[in-house]
PDB file of N, CA and C in Angstrom:
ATOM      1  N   UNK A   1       0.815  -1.189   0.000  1.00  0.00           N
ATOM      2  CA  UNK A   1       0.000   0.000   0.000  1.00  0.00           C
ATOM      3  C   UNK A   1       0.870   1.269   0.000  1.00  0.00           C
ATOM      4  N   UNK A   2       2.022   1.226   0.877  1.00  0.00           N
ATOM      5  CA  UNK A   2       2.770   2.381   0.824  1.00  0.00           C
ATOM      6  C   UNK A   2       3.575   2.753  -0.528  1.00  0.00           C
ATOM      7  N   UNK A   3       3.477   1.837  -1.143  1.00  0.00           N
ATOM      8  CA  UNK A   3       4.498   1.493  -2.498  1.00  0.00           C
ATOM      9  C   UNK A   3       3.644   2.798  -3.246  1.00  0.00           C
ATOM     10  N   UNK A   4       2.699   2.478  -3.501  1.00  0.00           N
ATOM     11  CA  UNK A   4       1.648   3.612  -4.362  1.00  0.00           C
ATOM     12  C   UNK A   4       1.734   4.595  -4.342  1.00  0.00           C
ATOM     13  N   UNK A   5       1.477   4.892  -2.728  1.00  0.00           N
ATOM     14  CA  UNK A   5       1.608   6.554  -2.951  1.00  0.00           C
ATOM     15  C   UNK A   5       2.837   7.474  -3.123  1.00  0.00           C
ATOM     16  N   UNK A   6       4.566   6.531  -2.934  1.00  0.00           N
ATOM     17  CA  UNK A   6       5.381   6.698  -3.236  1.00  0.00           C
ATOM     18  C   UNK A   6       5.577   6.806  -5.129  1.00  0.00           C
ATOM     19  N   UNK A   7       5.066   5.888  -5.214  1.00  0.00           N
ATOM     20  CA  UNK A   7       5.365   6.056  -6.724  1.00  0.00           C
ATOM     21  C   UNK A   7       4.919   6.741  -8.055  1.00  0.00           C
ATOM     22  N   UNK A   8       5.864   6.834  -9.050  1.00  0.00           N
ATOM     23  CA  UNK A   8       5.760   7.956  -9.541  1.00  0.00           C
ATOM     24  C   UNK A   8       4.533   7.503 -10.544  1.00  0.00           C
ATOM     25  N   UNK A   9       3.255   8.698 -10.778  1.00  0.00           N
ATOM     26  CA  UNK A   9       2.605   8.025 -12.170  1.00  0.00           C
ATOM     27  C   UNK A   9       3.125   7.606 -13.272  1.00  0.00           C
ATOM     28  N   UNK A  10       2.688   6.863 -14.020  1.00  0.00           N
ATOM     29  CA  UNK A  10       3.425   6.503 -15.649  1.00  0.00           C
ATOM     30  C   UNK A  10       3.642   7.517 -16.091  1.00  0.00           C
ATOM     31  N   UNK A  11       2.159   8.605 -16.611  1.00  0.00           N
ATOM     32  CA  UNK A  11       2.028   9.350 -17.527  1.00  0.00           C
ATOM     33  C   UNK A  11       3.634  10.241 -17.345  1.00  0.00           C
ATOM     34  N   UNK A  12       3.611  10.688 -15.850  1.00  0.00           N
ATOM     35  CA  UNK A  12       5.000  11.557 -15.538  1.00  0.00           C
ATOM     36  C   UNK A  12       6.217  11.102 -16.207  1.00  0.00           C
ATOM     37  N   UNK A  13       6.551   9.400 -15.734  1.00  0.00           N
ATOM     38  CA  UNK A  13       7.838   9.137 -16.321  1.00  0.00           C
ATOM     39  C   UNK A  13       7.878   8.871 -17.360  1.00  0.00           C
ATOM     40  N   UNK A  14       6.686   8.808 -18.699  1.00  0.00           N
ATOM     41  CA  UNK A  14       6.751   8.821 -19.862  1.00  0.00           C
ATOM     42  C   UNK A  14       7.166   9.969 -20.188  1.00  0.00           C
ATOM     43  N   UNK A  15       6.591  10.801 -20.203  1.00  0.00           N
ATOM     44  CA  UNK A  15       7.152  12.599 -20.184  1.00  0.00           C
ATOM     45  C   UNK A  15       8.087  12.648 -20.001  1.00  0.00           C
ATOM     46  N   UNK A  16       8.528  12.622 -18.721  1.00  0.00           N
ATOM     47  CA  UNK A  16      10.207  12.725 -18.698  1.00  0.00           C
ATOM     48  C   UNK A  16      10.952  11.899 -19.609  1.00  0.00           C
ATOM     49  N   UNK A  17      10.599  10.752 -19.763  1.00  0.00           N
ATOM     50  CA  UNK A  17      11.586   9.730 -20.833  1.00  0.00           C
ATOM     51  C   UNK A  17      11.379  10.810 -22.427  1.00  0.00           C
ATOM     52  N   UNK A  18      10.548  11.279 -22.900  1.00  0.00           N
ATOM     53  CA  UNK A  18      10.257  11.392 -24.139  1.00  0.00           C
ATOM     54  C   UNK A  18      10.899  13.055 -23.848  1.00  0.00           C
ATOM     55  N   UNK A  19      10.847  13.677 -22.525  1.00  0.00           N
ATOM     56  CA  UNK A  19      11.905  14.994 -22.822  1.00  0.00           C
ATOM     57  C   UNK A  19      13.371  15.142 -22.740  1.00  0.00           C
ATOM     58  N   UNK A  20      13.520  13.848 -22.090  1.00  0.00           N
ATOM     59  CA  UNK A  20      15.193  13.218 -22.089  1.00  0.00           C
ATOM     60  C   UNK A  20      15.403  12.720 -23.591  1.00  0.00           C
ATOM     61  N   UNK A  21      14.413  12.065 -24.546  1.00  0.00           N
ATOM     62  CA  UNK A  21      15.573  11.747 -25.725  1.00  0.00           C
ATOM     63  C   UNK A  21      14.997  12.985 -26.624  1.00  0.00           C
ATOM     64  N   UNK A  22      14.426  14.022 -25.978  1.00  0.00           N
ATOM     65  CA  UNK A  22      14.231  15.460 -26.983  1.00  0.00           C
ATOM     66  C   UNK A  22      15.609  16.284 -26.931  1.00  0.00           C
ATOM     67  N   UNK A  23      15.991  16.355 -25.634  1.00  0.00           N
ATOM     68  CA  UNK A  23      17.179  16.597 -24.823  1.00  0.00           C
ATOM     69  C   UNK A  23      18.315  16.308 -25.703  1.00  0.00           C
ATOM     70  N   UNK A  24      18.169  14.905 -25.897  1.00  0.00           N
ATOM     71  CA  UNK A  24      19.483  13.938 -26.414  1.00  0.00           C
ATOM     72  C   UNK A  24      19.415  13.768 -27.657  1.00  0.00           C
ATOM     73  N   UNK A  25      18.616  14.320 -28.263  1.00  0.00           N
ATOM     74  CA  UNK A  25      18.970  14.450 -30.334  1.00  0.00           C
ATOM     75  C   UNK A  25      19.407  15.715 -30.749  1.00  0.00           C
ATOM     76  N   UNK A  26      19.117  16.450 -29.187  1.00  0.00           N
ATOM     77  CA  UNK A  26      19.925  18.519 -29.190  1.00  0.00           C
ATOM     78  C   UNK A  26      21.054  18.124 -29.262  1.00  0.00           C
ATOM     79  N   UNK A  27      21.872  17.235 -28.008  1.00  0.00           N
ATOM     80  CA  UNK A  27      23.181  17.213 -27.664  1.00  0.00           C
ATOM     81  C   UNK A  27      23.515  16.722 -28.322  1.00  0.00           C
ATOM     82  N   UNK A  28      23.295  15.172 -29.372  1.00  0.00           N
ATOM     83  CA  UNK A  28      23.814  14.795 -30.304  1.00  0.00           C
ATOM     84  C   UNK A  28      23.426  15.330 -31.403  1.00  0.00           C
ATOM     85  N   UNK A  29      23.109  16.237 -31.966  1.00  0.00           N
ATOM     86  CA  UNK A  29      23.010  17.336 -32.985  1.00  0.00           C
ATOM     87  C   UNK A  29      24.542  18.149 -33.014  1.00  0.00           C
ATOM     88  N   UNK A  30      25.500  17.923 -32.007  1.00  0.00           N
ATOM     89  CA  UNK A  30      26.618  18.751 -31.844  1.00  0.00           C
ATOM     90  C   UNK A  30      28.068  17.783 -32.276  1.00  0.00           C
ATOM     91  N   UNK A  31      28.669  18.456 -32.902  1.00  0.00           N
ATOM     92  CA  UNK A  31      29.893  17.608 -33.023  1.00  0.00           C
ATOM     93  C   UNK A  31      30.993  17.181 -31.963  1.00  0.00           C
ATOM     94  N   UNK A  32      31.071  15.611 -32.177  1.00  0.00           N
ATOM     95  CA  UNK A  32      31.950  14.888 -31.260  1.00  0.00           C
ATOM     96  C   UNK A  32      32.926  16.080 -29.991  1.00  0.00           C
ATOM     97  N   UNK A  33      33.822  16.400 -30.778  1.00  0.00           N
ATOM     98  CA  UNK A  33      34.667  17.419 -30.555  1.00  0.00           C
ATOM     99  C   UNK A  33      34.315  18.404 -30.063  1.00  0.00           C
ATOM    100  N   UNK A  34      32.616  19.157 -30.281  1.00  0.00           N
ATOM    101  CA  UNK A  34      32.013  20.128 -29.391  1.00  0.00           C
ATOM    102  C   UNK A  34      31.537  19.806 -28.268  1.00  0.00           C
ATOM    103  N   UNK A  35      30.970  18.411 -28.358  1.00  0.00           N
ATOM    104  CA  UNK A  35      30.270  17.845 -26.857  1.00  0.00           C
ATOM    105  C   UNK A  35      31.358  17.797 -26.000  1.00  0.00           C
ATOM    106  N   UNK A  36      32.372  17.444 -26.221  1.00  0.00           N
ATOM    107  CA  UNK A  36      33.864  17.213 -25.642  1.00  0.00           C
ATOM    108  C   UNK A  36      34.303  18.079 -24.770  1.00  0.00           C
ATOM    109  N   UNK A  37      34.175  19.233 -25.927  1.00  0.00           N
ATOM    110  CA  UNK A  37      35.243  20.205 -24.973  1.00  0.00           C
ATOM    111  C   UNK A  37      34.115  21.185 -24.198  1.00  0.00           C
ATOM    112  N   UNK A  38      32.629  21.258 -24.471  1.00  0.00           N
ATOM    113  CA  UNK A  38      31.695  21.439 -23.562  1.00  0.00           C
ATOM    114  C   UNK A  38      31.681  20.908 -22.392  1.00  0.00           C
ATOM    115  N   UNK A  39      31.579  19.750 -22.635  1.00  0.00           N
ATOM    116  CA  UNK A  39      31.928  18.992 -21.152  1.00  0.00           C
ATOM    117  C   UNK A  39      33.089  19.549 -20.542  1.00  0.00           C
ATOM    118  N   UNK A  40      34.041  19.497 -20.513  1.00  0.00           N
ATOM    119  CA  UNK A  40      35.053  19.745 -20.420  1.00  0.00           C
ATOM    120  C   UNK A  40      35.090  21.170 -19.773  1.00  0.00           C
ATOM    121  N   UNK A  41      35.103  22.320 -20.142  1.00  0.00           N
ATOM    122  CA  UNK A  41      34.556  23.043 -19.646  1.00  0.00           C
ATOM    123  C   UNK A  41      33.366  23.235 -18.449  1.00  0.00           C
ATOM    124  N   UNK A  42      32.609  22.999 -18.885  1.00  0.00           N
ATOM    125  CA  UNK A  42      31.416  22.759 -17.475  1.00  0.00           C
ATOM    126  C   UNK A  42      31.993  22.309 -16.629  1.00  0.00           C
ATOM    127  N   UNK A  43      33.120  20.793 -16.682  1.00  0.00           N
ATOM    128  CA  UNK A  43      33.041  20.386 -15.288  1.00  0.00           C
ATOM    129  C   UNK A  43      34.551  21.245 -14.678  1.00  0.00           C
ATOM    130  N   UNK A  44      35.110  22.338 -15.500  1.00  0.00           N
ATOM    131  CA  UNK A  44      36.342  22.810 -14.945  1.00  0.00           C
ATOM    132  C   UNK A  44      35.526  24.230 -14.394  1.00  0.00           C
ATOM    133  N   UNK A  45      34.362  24.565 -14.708  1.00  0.00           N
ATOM    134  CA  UNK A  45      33.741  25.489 -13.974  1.00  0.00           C
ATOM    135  C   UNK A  45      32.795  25.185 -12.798  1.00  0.00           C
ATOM    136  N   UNK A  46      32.764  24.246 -13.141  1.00  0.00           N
ATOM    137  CA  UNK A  46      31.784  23.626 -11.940  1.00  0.00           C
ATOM    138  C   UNK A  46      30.494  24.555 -11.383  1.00  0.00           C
ATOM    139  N   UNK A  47      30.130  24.714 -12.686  1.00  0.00           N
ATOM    140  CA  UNK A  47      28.855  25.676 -12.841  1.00  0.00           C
ATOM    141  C   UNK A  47      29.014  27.404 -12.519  1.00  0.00           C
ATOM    142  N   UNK A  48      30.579  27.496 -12.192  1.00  0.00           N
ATOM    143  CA  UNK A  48      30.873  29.105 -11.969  1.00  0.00           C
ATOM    144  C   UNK A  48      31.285  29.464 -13.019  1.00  0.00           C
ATOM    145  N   UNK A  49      31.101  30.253 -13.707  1.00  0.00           N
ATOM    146  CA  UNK A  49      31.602  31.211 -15.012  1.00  0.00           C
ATOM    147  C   UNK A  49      32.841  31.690 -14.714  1.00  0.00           C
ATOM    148  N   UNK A  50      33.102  32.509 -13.508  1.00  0.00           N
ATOM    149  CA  UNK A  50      34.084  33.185 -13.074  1.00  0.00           C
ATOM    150  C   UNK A  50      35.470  32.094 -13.091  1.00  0.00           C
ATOM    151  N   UNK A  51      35.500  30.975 -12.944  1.00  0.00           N
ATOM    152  CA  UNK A  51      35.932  30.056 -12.978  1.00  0.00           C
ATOM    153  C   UNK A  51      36.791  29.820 -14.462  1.00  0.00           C
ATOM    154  N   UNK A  52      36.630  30.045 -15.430  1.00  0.00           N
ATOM    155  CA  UNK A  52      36.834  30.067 -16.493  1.00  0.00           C
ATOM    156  C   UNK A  52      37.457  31.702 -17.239  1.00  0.00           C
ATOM    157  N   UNK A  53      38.361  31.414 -17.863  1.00  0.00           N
ATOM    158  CA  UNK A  53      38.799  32.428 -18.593  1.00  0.00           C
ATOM    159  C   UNK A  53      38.010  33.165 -19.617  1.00  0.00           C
ATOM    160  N   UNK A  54      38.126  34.404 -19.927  1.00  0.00           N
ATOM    161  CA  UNK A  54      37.327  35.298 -21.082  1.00  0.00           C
ATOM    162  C   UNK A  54      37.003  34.147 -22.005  1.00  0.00           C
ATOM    163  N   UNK A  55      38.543  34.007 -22.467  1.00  0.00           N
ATOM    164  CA  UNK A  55      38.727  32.876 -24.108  1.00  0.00           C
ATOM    165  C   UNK A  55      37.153  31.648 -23.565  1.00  0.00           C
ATOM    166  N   UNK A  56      37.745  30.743 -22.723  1.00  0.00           N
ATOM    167  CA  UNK A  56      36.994  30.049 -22.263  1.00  0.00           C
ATOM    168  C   UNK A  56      35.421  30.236 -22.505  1.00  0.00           C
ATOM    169  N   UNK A  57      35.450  31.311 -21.720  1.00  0.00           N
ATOM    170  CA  UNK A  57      33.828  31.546 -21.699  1.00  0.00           C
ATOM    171  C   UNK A  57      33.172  31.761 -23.130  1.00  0.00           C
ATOM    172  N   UNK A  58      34.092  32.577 -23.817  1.00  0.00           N
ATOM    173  CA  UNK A  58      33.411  32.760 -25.234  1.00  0.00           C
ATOM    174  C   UNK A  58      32.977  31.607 -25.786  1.00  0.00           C
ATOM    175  N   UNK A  59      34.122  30.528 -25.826  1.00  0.00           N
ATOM    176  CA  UNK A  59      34.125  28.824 -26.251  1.00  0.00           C
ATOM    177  C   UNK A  59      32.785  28.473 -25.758  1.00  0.00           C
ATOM    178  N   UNK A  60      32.541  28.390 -24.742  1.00  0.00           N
ATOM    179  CA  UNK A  60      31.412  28.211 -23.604  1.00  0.00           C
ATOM    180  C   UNK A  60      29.699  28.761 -24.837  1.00  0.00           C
ATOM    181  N   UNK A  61      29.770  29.709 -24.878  1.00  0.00           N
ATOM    182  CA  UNK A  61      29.073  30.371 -25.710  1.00  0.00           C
ATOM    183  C   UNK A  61      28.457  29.769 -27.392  1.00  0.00           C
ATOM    184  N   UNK A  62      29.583  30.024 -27.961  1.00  0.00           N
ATOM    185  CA  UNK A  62      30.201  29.316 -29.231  1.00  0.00           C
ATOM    186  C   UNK A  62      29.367  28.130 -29.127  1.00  0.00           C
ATOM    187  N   UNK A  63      29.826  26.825 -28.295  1.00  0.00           N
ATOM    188  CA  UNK A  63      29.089  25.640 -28.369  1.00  0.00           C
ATOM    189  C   UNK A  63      27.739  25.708 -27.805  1.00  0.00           C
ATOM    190  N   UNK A  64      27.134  26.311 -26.765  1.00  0.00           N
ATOM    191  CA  UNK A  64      25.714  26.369 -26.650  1.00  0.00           C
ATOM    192  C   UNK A  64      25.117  27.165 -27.704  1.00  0.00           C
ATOM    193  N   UNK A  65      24.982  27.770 -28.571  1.00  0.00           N
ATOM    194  CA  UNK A  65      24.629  28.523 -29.710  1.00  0.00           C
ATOM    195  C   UNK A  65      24.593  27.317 -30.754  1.00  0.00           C
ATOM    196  N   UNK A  66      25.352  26.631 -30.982  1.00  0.00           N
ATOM    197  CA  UNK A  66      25.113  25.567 -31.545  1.00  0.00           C
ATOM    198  C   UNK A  66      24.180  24.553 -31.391  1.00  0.00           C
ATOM    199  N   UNK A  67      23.266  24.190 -30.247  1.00  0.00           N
ATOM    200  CA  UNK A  67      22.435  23.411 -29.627  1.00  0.00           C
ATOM    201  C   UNK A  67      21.602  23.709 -29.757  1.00  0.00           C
ATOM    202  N   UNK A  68      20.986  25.057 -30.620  1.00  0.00           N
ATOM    203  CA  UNK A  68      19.450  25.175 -31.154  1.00  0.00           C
ATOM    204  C   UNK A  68      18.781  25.203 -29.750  1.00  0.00           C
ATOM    205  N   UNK A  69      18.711  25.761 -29.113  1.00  0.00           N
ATOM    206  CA  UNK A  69      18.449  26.240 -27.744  1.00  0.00           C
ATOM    207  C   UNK A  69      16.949  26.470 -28.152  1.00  0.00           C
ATOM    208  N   UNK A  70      16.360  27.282 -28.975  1.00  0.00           N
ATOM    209  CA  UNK A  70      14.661  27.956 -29.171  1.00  0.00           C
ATOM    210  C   UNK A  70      14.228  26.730 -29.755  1.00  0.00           C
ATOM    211  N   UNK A  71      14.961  25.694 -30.735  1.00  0.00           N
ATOM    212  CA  UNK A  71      14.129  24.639 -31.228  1.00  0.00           C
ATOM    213  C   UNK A  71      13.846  23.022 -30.230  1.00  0.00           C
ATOM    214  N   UNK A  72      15.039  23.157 -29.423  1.00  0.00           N
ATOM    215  CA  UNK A  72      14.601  22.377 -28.050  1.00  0.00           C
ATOM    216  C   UNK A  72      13.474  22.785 -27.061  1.00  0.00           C
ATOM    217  N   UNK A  73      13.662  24.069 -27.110  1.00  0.00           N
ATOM    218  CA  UNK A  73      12.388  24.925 -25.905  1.00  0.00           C
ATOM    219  C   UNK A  73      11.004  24.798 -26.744  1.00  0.00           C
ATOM    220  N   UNK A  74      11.141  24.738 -28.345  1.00  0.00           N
ATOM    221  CA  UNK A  74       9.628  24.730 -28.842  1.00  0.00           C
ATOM    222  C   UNK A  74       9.896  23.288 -29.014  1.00  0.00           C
ATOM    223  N   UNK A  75      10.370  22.173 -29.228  1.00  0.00           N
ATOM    224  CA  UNK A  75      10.085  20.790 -28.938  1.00  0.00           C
ATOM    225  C   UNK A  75       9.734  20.145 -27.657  1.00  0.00           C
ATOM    226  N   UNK A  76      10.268  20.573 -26.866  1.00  0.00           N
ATOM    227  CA  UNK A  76       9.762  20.232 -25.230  1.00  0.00           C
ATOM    228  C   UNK A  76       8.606  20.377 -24.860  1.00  0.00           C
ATOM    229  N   UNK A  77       8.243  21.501 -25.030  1.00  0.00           N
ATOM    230  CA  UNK A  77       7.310  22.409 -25.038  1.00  0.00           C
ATOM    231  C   UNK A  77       6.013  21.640 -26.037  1.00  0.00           C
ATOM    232  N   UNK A  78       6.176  21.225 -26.889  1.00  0.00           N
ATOM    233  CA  UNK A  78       5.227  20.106 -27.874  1.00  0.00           C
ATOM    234  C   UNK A  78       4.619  19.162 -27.328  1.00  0.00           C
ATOM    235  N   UNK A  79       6.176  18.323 -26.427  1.00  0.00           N
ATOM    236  CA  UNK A  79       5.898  17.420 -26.216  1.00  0.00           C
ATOM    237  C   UNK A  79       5.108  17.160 -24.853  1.00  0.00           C
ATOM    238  N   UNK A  80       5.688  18.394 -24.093  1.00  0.00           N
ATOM    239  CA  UNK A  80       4.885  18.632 -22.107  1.00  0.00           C
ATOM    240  C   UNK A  80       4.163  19.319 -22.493  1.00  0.00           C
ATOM    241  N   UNK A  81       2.999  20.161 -23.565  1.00  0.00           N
ATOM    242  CA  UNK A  81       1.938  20.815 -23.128  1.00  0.00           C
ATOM    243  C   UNK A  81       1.013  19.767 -23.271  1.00  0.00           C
ATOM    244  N   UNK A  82      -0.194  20.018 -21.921  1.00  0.00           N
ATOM    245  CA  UNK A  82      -1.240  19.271 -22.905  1.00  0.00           C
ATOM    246  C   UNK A  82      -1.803  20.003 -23.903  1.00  0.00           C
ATOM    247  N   UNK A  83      -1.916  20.831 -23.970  1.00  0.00           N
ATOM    248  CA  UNK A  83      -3.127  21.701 -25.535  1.00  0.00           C
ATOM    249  C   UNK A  83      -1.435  21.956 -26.455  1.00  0.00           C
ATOM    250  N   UNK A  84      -2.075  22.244 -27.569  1.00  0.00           N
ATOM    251  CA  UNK A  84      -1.190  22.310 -28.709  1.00  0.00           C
ATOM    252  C   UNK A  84      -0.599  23.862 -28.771  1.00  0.00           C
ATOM    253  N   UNK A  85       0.682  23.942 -29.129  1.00  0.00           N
ATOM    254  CA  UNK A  85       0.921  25.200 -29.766  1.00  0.00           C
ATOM    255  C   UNK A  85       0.121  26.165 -30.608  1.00  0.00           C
ATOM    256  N   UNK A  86       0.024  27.557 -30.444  1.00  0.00           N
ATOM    257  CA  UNK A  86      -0.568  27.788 -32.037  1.00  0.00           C
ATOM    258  C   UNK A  86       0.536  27.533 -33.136  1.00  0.00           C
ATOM    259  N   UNK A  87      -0.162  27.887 -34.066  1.00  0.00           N
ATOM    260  CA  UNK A  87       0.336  27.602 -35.205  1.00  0.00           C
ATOM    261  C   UNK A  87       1.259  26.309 -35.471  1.00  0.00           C
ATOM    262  N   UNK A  88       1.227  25.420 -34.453  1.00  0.00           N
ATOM    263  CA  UNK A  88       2.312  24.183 -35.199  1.00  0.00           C
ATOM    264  C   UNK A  88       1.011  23.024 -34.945  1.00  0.00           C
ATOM    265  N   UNK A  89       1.471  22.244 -35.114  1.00  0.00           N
ATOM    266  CA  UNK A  89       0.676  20.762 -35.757  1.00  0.00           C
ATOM    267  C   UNK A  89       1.844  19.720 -35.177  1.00  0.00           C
ATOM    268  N   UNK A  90       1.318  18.635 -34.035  1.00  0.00           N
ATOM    269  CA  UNK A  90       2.289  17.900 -33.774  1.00  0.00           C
ATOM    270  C   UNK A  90       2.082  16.946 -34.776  1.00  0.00           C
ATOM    271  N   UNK A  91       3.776  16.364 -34.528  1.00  0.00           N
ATOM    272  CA  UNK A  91       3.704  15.170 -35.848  1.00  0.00           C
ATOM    273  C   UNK A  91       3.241  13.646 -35.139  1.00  0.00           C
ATOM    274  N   UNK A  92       2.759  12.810 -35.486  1.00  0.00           N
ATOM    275  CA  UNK A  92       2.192  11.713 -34.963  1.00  0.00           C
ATOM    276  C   UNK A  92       2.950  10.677 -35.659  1.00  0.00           C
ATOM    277  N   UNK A  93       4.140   9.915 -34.976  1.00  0.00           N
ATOM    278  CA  UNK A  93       4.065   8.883 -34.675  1.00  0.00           C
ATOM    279  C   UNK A  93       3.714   6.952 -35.831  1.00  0.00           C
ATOM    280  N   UNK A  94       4.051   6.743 -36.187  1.00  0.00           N
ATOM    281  CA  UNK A  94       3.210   5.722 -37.031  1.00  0.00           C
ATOM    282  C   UNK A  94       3.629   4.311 -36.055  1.00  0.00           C
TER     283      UNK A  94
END
């Protein structure tokens, strides 16, 4: 009985699963060599900017600009609203 009310609904962790591989066709949308040294960066800042050099930070920049940032936020966004966008039409699935 206690199991239940601990646990998470489906509908939720479907959502989350389907905004994790929305997530993960952004990041692999980026070249080998950009995911790389992104990483790389992040974990030498350890989420502080200040942490990182000018050069650095620009780099920093450079590769998130590449990640289509507005076309992940309007895909997410597709996929977690319940009512539809205007003007777009989700694609369905076969």
């Amino acid at each position: 009985m206690r199991l239940r009310k601990r646990a998470i609904p489906i509908g939720w962790a479907l959502l989350a699963a389907e905004a994790a591989m929305v997530a993960g066709r952004h990041w692999g949308s980026l070249h080998p060599s950009s995911r790389r040294r992104l990483r790389e960066l992040v974990a030498k800042s350890k989420g502080r900017p200040h942490r990182l050099t000018r050069e650095e930070r620009h780099e920093v920049i450079d590769h998130v600009r590449q990640l289509d940032l507005k076309g992940l936020v309007v895909e997410l966004a597709d996929v977690l609203s319940p009512i539809g966008l205007p003007g777009r039409r989700r694609r369905r699935r076969h």
